[in-house]
N, C-alpha and C. Protein backbone atom coordinates (compact mmCIF):
# COMPACT_ATOMS: atom_id res chain seq x y z
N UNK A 1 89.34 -63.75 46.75
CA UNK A 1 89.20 -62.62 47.68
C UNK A 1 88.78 -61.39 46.88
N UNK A 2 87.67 -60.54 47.40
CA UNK A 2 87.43 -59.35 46.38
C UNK A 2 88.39 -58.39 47.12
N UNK A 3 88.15 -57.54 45.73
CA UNK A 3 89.39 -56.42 45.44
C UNK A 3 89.20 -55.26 46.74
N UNK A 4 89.83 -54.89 46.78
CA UNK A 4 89.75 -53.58 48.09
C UNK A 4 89.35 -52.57 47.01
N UNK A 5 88.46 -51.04 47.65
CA UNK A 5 88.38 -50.27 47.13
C UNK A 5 89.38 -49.68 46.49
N UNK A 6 91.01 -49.94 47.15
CA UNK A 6 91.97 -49.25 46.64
C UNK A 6 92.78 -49.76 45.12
N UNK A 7 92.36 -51.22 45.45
CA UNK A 7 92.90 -51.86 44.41
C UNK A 7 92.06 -51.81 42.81
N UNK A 8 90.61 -51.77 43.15
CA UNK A 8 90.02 -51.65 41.89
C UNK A 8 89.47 -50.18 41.69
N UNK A 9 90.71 -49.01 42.48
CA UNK A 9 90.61 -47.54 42.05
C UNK A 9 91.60 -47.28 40.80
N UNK A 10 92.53 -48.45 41.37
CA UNK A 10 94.04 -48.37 40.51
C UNK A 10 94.12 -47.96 39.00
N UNK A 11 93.20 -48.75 38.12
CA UNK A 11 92.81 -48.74 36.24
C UNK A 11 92.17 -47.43 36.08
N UNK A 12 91.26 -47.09 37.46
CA UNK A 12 90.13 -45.47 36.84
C UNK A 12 91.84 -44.62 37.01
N UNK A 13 92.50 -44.78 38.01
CA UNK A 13 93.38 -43.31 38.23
C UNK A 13 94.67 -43.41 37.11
N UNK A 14 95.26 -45.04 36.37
CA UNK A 14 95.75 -44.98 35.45
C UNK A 14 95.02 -44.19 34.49
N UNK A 15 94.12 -44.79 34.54
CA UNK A 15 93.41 -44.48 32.97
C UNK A 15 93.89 -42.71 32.76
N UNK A 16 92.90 -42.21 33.96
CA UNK A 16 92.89 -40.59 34.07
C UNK A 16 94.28 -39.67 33.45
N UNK A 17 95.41 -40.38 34.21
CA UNK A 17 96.55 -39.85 34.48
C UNK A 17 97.14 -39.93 32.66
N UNK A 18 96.64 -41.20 32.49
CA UNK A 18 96.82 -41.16 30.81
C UNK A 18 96.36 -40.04 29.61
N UNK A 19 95.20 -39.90 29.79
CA UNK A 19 94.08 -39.16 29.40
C UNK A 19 94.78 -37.64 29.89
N UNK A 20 95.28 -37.36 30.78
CA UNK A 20 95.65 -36.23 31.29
C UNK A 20 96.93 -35.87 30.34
N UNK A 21 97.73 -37.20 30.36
CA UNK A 21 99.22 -36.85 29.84
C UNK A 21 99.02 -36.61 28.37
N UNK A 22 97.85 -37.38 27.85
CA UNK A 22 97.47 -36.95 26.44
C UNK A 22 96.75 -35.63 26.03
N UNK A 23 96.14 -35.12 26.85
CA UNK A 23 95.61 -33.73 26.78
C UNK A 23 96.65 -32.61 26.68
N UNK A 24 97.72 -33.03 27.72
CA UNK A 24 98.87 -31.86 27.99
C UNK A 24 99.45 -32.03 26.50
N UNK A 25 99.88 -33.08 26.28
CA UNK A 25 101.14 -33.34 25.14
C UNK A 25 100.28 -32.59 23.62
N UNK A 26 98.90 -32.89 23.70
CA UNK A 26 98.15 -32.37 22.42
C UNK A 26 97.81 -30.70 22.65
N UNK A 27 97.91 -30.04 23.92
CA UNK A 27 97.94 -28.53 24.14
C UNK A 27 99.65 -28.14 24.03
N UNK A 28 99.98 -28.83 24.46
CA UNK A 28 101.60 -28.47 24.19
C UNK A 28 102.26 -28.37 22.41
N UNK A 29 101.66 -29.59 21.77
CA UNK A 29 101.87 -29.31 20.75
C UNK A 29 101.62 -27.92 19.87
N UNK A 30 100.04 -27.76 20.15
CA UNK A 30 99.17 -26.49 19.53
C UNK A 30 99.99 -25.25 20.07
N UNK A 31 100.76 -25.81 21.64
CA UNK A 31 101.36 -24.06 21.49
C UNK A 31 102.32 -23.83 20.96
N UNK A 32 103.20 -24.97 20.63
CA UNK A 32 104.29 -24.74 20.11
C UNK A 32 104.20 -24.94 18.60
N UNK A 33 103.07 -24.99 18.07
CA UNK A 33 103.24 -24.89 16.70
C UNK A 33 102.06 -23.82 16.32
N UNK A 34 101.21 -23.40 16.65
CA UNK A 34 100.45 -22.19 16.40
C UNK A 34 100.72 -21.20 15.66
N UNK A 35 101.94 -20.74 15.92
CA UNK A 35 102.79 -19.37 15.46
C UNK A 35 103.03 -19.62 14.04
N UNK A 36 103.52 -21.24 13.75
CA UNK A 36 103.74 -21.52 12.41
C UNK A 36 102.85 -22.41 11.86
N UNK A 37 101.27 -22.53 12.14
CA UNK A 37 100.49 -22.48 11.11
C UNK A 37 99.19 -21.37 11.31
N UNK A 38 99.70 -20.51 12.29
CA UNK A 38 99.20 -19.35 11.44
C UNK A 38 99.80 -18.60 10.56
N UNK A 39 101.20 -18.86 10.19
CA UNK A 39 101.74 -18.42 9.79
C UNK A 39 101.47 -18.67 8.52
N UNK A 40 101.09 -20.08 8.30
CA UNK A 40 101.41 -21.29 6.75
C UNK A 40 100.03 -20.56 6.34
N UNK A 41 98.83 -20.58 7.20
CA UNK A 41 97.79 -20.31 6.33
C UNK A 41 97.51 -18.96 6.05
N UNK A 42 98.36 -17.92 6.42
CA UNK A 42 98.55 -16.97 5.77
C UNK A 42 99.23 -16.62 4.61
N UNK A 43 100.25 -17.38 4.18
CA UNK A 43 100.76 -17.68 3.07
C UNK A 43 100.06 -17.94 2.34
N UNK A 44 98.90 -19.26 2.46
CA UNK A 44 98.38 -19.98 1.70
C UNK A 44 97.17 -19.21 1.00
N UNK A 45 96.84 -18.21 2.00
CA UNK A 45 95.88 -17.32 1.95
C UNK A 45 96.28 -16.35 0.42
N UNK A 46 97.64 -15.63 0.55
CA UNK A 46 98.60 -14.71 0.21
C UNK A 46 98.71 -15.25 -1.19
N UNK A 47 99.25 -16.37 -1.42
CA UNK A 47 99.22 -16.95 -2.82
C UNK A 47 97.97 -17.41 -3.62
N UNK A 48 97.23 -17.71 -2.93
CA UNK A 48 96.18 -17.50 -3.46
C UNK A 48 95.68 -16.31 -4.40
N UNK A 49 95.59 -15.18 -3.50
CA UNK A 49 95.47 -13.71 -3.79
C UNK A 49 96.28 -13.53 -5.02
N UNK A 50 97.58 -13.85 -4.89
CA UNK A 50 98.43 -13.55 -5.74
C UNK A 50 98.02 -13.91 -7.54
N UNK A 51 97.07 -14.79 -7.25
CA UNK A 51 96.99 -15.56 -8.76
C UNK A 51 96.36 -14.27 -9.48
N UNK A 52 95.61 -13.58 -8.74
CA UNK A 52 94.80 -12.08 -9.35
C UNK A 52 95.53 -11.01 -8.79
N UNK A 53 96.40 -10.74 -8.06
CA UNK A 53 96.85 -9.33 -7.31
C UNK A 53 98.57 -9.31 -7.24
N UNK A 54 99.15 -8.92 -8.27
CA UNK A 54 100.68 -8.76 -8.60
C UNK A 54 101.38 -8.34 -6.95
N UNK A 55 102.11 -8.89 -6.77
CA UNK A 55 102.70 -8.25 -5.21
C UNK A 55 102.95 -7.12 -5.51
N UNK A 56 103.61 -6.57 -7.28
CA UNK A 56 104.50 -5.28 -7.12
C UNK A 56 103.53 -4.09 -7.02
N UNK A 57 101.63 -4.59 -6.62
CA UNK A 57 100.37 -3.30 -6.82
C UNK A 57 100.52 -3.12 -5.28
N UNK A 58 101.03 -3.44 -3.91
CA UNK A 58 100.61 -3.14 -2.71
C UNK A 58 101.98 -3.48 -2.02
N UNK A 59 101.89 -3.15 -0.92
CA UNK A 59 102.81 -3.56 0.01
C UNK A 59 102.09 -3.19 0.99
N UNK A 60 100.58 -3.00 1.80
CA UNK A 60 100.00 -3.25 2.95
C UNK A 60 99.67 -4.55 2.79
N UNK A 61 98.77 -4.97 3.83
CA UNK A 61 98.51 -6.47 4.31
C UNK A 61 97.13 -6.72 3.18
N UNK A 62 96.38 -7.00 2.56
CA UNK A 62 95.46 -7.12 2.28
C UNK A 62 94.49 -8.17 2.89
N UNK A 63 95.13 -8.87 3.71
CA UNK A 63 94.55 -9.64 4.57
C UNK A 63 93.99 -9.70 5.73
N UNK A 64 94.61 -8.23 6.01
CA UNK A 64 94.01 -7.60 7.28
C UNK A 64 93.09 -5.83 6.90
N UNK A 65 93.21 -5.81 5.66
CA UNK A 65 92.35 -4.46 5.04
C UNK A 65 91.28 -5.08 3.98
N UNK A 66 90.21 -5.85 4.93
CA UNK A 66 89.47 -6.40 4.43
C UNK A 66 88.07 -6.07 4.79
N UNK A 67 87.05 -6.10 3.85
CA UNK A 67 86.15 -5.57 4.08
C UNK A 67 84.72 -6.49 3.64
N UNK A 68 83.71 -6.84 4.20
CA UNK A 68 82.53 -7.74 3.78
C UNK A 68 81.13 -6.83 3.00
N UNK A 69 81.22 -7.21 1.90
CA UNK A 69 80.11 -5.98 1.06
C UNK A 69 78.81 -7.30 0.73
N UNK A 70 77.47 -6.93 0.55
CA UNK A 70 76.69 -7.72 0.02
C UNK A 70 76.22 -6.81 -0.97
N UNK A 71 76.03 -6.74 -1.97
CA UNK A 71 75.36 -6.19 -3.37
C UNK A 71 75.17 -7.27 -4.11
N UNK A 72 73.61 -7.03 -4.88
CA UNK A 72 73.37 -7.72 -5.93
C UNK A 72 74.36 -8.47 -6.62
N UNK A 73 75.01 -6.92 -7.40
CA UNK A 73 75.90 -7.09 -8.30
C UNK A 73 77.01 -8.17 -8.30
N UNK A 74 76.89 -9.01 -6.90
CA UNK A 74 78.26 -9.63 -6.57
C UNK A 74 77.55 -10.98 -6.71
N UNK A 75 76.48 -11.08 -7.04
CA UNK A 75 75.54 -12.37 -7.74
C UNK A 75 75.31 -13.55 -6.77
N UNK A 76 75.28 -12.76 -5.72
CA UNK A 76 74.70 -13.38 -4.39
C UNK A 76 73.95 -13.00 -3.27
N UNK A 77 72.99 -13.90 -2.47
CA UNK A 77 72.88 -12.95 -1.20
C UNK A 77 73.54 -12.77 0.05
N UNK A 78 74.74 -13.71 0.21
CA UNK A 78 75.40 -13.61 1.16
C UNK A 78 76.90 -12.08 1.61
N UNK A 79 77.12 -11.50 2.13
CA UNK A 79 78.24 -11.07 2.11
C UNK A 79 78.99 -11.84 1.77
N UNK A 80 80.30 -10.61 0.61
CA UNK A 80 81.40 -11.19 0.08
C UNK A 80 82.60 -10.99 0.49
N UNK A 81 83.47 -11.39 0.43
CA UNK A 81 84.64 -10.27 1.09
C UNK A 81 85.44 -10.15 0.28
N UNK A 82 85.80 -8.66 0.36
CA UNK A 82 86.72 -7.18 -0.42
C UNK A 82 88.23 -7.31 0.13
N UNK A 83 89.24 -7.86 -0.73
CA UNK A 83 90.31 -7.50 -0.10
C UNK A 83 91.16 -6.15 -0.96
N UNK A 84 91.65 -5.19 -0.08
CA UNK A 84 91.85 -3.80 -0.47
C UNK A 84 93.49 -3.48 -0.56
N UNK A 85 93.89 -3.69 -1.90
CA UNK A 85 95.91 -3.31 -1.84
C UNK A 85 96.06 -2.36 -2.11
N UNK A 86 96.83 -1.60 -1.30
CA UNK A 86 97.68 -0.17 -0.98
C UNK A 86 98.76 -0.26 -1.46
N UNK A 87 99.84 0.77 -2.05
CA UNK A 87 100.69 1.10 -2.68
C UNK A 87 101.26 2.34 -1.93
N UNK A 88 102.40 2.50 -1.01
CA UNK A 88 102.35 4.08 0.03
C UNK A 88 101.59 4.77 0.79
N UNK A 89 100.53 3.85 1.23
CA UNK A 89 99.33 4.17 1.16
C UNK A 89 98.19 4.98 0.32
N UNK A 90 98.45 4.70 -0.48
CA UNK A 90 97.17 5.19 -1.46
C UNK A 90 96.72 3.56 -2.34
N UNK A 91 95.57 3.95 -2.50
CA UNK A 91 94.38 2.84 -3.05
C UNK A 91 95.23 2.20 -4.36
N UNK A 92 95.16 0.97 -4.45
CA UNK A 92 96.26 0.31 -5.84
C UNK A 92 94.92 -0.43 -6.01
N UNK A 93 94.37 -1.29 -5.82
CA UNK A 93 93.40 -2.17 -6.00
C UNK A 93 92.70 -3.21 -5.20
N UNK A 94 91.86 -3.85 -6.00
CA UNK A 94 90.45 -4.73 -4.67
C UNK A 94 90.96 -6.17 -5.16
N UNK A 95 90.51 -6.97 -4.56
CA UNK A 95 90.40 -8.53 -4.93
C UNK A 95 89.00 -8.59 -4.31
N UNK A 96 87.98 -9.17 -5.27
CA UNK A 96 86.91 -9.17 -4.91
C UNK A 96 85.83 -10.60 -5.29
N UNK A 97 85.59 -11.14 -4.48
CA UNK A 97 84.82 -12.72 -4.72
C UNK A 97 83.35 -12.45 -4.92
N UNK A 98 83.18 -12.77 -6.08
CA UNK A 98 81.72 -13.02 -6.52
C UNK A 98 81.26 -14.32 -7.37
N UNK A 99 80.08 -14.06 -7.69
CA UNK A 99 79.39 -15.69 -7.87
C UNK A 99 78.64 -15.06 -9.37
N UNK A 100 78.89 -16.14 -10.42
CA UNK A 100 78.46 -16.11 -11.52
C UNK A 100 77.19 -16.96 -11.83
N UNK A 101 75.89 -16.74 -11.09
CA UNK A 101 74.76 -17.68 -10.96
C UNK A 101 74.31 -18.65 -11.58
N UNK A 102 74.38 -18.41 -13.03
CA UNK A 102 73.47 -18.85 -13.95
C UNK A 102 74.78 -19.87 -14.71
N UNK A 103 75.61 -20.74 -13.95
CA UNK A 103 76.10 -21.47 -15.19
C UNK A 103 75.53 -22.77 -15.44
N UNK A 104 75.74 -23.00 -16.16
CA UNK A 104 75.03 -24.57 -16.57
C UNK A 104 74.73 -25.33 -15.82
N UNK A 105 75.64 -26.00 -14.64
CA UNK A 105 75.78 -26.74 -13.35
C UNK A 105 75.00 -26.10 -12.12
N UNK A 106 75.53 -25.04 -12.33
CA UNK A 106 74.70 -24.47 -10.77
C UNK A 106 75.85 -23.44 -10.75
N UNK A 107 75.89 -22.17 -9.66
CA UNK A 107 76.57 -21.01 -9.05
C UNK A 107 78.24 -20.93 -9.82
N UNK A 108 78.72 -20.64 -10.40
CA UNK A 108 80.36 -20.45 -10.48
C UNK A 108 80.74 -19.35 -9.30
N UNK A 109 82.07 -20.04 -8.33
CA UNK A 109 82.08 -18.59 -7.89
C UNK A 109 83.54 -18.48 -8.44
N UNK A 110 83.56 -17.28 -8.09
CA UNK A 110 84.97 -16.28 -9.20
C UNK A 110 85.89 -15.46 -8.04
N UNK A 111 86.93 -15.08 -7.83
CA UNK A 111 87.94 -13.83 -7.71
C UNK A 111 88.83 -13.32 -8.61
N UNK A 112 88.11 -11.91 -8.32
CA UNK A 112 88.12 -10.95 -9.50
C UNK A 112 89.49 -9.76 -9.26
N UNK A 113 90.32 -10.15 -9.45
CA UNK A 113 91.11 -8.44 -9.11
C UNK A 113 90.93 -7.66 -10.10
N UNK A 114 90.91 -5.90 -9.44
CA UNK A 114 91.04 -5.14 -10.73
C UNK A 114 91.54 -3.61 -9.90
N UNK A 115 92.60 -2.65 -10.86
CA UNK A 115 92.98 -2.27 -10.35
C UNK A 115 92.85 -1.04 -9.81
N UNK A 116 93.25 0.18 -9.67
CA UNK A 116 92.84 1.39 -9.34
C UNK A 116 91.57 2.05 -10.04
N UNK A 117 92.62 2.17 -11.89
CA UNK A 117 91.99 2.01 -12.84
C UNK A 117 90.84 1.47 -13.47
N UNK A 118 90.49 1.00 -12.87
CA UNK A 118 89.21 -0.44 -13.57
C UNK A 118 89.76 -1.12 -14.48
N UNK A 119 91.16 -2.09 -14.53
CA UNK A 119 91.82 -2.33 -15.34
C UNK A 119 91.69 -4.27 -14.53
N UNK A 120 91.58 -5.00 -14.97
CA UNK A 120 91.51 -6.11 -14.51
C UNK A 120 92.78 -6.88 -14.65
N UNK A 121 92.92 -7.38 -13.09
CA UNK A 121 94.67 -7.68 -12.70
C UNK A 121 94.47 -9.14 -12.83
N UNK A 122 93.02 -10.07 -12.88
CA UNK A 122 93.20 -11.54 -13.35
C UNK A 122 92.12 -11.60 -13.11
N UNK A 123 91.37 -13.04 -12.85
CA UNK A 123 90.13 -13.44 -12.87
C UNK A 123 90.45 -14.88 -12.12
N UNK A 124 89.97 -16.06 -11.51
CA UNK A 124 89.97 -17.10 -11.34
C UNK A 124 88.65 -17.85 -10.34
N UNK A 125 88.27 -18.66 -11.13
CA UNK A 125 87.35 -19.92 -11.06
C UNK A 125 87.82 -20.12 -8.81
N UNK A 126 87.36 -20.22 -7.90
CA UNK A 126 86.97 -20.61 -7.18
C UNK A 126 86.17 -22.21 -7.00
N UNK A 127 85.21 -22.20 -7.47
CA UNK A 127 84.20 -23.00 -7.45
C UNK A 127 83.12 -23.39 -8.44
N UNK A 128 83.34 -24.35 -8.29
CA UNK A 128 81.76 -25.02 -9.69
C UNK A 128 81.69 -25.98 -9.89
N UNK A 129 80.36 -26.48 -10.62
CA UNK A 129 80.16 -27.95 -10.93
C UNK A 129 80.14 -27.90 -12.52
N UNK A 130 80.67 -27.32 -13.36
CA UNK A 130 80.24 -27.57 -14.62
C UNK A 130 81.24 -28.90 -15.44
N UNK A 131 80.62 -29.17 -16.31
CA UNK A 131 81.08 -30.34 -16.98
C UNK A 131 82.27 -30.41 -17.21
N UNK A 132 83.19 -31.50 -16.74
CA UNK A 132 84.87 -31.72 -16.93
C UNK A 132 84.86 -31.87 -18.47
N UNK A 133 86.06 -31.12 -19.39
CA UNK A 133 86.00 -31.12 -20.86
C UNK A 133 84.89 -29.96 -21.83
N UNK A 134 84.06 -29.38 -20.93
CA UNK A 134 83.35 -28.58 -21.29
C UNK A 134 83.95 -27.37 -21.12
N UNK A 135 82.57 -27.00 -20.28
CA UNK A 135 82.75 -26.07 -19.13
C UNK A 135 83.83 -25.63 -18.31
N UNK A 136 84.06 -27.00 -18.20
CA UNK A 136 85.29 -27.49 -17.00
C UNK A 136 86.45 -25.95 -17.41
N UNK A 137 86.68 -25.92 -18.73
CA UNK A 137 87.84 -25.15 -19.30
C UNK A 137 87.62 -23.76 -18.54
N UNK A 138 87.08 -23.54 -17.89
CA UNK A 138 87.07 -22.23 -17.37
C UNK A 138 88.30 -22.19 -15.88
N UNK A 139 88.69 -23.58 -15.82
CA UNK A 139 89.58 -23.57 -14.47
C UNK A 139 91.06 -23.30 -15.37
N UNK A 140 91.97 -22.64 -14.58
CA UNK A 140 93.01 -22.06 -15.00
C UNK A 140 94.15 -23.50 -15.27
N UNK A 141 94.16 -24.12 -15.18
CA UNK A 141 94.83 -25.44 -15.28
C UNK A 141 94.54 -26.41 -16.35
N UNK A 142 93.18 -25.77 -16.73
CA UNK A 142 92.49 -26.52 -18.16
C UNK A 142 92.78 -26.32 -19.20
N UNK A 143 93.06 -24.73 -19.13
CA UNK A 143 93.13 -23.57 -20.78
C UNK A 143 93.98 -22.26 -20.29
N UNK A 144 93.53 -21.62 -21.12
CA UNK A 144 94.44 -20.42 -20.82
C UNK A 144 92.94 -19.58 -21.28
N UNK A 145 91.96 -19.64 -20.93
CA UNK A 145 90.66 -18.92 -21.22
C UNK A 145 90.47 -17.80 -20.28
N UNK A 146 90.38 -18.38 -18.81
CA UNK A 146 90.24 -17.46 -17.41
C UNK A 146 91.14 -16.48 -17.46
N UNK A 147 92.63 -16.84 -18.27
CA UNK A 147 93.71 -15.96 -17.73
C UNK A 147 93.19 -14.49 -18.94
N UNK A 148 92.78 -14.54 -19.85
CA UNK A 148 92.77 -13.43 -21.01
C UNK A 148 91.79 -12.45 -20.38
N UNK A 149 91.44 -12.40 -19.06
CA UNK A 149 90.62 -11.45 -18.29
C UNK A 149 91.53 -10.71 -18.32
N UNK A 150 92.69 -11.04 -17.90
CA UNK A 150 93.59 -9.79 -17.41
C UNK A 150 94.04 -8.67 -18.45
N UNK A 151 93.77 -7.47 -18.12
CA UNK A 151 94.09 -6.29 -18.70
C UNK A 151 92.48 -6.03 -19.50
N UNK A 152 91.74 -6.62 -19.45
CA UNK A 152 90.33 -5.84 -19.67
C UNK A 152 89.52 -4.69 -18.79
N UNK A 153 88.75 -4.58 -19.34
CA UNK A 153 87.83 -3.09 -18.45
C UNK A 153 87.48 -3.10 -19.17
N UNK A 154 85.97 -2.03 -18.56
CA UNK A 154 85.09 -1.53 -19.74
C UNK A 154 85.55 -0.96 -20.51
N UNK A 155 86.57 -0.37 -20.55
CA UNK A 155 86.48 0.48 -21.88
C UNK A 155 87.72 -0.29 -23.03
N UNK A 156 87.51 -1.35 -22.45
CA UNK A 156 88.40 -2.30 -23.64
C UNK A 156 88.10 -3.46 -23.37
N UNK A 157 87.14 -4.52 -23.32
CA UNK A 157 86.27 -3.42 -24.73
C UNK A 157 85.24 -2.96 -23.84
N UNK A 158 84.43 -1.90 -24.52
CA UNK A 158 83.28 -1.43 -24.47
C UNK A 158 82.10 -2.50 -23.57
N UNK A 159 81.23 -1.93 -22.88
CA UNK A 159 80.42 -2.78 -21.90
C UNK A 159 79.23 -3.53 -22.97
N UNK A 160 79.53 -2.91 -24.30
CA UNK A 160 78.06 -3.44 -25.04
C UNK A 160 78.51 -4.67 -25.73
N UNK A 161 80.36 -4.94 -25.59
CA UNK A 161 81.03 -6.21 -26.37
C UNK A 161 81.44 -7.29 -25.02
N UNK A 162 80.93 -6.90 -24.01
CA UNK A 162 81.19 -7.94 -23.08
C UNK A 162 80.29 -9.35 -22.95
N UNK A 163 80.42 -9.96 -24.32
CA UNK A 163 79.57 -11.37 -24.32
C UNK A 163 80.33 -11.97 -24.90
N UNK A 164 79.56 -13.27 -25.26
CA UNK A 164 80.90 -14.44 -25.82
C UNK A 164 80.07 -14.23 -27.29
N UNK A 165 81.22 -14.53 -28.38
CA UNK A 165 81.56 -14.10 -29.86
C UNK A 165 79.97 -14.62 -30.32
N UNK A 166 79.34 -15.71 -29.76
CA UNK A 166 78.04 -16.02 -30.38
C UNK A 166 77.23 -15.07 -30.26
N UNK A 167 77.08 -14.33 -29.20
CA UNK A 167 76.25 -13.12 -28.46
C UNK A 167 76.77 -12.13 -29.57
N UNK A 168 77.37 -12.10 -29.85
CA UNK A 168 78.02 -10.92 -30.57
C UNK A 168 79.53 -9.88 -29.66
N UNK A 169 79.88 -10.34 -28.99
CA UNK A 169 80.94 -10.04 -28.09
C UNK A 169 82.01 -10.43 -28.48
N UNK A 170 82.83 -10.11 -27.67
CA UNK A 170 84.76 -10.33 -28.09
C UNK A 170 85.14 -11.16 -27.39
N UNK A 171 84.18 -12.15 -26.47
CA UNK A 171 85.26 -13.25 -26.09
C UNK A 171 84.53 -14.60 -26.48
N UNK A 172 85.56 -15.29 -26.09
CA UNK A 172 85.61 -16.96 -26.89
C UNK A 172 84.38 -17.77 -26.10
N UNK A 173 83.70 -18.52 -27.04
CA UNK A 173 83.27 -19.40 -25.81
C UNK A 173 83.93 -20.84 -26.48
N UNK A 174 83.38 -21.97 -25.47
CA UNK A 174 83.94 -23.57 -26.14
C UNK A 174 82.82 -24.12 -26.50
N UNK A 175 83.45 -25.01 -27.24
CA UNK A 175 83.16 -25.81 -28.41
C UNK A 175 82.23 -26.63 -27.29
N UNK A 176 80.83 -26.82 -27.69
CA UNK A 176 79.94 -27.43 -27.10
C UNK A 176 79.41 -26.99 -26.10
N UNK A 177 79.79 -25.97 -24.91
CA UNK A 177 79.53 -24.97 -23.93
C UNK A 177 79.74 -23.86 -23.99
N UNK A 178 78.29 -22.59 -24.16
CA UNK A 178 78.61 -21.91 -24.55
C UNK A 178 77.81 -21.06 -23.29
N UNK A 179 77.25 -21.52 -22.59
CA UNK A 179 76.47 -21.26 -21.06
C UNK A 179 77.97 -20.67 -20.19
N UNK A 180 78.86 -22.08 -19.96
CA UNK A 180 79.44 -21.57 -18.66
C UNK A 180 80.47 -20.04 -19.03
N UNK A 181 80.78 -20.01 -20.23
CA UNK A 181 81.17 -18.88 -20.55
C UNK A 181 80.92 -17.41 -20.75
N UNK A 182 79.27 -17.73 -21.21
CA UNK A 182 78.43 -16.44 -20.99
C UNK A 182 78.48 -16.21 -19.82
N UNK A 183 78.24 -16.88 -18.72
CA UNK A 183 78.12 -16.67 -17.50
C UNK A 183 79.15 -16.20 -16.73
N UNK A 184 80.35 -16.53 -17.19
CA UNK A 184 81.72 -15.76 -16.41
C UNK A 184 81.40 -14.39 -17.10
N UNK A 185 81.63 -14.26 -18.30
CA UNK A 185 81.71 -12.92 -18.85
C UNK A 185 80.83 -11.92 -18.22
N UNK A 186 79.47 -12.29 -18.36
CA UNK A 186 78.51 -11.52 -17.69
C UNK A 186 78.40 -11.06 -16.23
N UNK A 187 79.25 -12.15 -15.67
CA UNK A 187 79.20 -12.04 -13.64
C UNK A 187 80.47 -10.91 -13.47
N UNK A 188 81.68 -11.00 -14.69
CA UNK A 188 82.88 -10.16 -14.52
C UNK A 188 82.28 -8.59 -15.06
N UNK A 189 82.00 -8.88 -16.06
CA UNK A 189 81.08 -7.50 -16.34
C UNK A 189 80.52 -6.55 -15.20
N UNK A 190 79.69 -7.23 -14.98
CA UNK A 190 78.84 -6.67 -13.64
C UNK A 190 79.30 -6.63 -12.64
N UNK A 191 80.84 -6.98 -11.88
CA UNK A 191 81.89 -6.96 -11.12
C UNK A 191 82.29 -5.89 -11.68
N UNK A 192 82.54 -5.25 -13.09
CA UNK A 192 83.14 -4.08 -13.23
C UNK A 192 82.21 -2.63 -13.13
N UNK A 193 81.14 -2.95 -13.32
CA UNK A 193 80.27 -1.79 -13.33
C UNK A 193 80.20 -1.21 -12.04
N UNK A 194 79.90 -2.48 -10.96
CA UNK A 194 80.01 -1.92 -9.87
C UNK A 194 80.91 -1.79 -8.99
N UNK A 195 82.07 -1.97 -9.38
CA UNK A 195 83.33 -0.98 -8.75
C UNK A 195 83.48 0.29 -9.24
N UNK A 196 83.28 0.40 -10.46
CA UNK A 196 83.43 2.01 -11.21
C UNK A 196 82.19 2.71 -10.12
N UNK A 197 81.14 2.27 -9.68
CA UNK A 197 80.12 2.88 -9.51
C UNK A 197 80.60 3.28 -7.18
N UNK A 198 81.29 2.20 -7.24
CA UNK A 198 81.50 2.19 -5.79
C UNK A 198 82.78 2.57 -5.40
N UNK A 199 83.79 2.71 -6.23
CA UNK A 199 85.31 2.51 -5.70
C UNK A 199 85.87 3.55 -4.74
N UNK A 200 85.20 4.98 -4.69
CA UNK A 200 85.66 5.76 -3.99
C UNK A 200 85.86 4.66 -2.42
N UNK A 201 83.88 4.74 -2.61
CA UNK A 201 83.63 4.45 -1.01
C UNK A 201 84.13 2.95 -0.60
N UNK A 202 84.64 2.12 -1.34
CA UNK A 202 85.31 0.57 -1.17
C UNK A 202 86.41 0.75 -0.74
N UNK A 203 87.26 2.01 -0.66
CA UNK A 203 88.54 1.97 -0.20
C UNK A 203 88.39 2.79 1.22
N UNK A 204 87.12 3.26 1.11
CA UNK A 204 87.25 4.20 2.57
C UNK A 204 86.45 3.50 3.75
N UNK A 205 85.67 2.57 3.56
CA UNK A 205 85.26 1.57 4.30
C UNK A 205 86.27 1.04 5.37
N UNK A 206 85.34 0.63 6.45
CA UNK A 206 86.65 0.42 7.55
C UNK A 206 86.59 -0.87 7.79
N UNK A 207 87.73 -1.53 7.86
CA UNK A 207 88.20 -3.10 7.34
C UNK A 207 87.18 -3.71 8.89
N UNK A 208 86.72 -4.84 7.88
CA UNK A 208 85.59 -5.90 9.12
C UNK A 208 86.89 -7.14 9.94
């Protein structure tokens, strides 16, 4: 005997009702957990930052006093984004992401903190392809190379000693790679020139 219309409606309106109860239960989830992973990836965001930006330089949000700059100097053509730490409100320092073009592999990109001063609060590797055992040493987990950024500026040393010791400069390069190191030095360099040259107007910019 064939099926009645009602009987072979039965599987489409299960099906639906399924499909329905799975939609609710997967929006129900998202609302009830939303709050706490926006929460997580703000943290995740926060520590990050932290590897270059001491908590004890700010106590505003820097995550929400953020600002998108494109300049040369930041060794790209895309906008970068500026994160800006306050201290009582007055200007403490930037965290600022730029790209070191020319390394051996292709692009290094970098975040750079530095502080009121032009005093550099850390440095760290982002991104790259350069050779594991080489190059590679430029990631903070490899060496302790990336970390000896901190507490430099131009004027310690001087902008004419900012190369690696082969160049005639004051910092190290490695044994067999001597590219990916020029290339940090030189991209942080030029990260410092042009904050000295911009910093008024980087803090008075109105967060994107």
């Amino acid at each position: 005997m064939p099926e009645t219309p009602r009987a072979a409606a039965k599987p489409v309106v299960a099906l639906t009702l399924a499909l329905a109860a799975c939609a609710a239960l997967i929006a129900g989830t998202w609302w009830l957990t939303r709050d706490r992973i926006a929460a997580d990836t703000r943290a995740a965001h926060i520590a990050a930052l932290a590897d270059v930006l001491p908590a004890a330089l700010y106590d505003n949000d820097p995550l929400a006093d953020r600002i998108e700059v494109r300049d040369p100097a930041l060794g790209g053509a895309d906008a970068m984004p500026v994160y800006r730490a306050r201290l009582h409100g007055q200007p403490a320092a930037l965290v600022v992401e730029a790209i070191a073009p020319n390394g051996y592999n292709g692009p290094i990109r970098l975040r750079i903190g530095i502080a009121r001063d032009g005093t550099l609060t850390g440095v760290r590797v982002l991104e790259h392809r350069e050779t594991p055992g080489l190059g590679g040493q430029i990631d903070a987990d490899k060496s302790d190379w990336i970390a000896r950024f901190a507490g430099k500026s131009l004027r310690d040393p001087p902008p004419a000693r900012w190369k690696v010791r082969k160049d005639g400069g004051d910092f190290d390069q490695f044994s067999g790679a001597t590219v990916t190191p020029r290339a940090v030095v030189e991209a942080v360099r030029k990260v410092l020139a042009w904050y000295a040259a911009n910093r008024e107007a980087l803090f008075v910019s109105q967060p994107s």
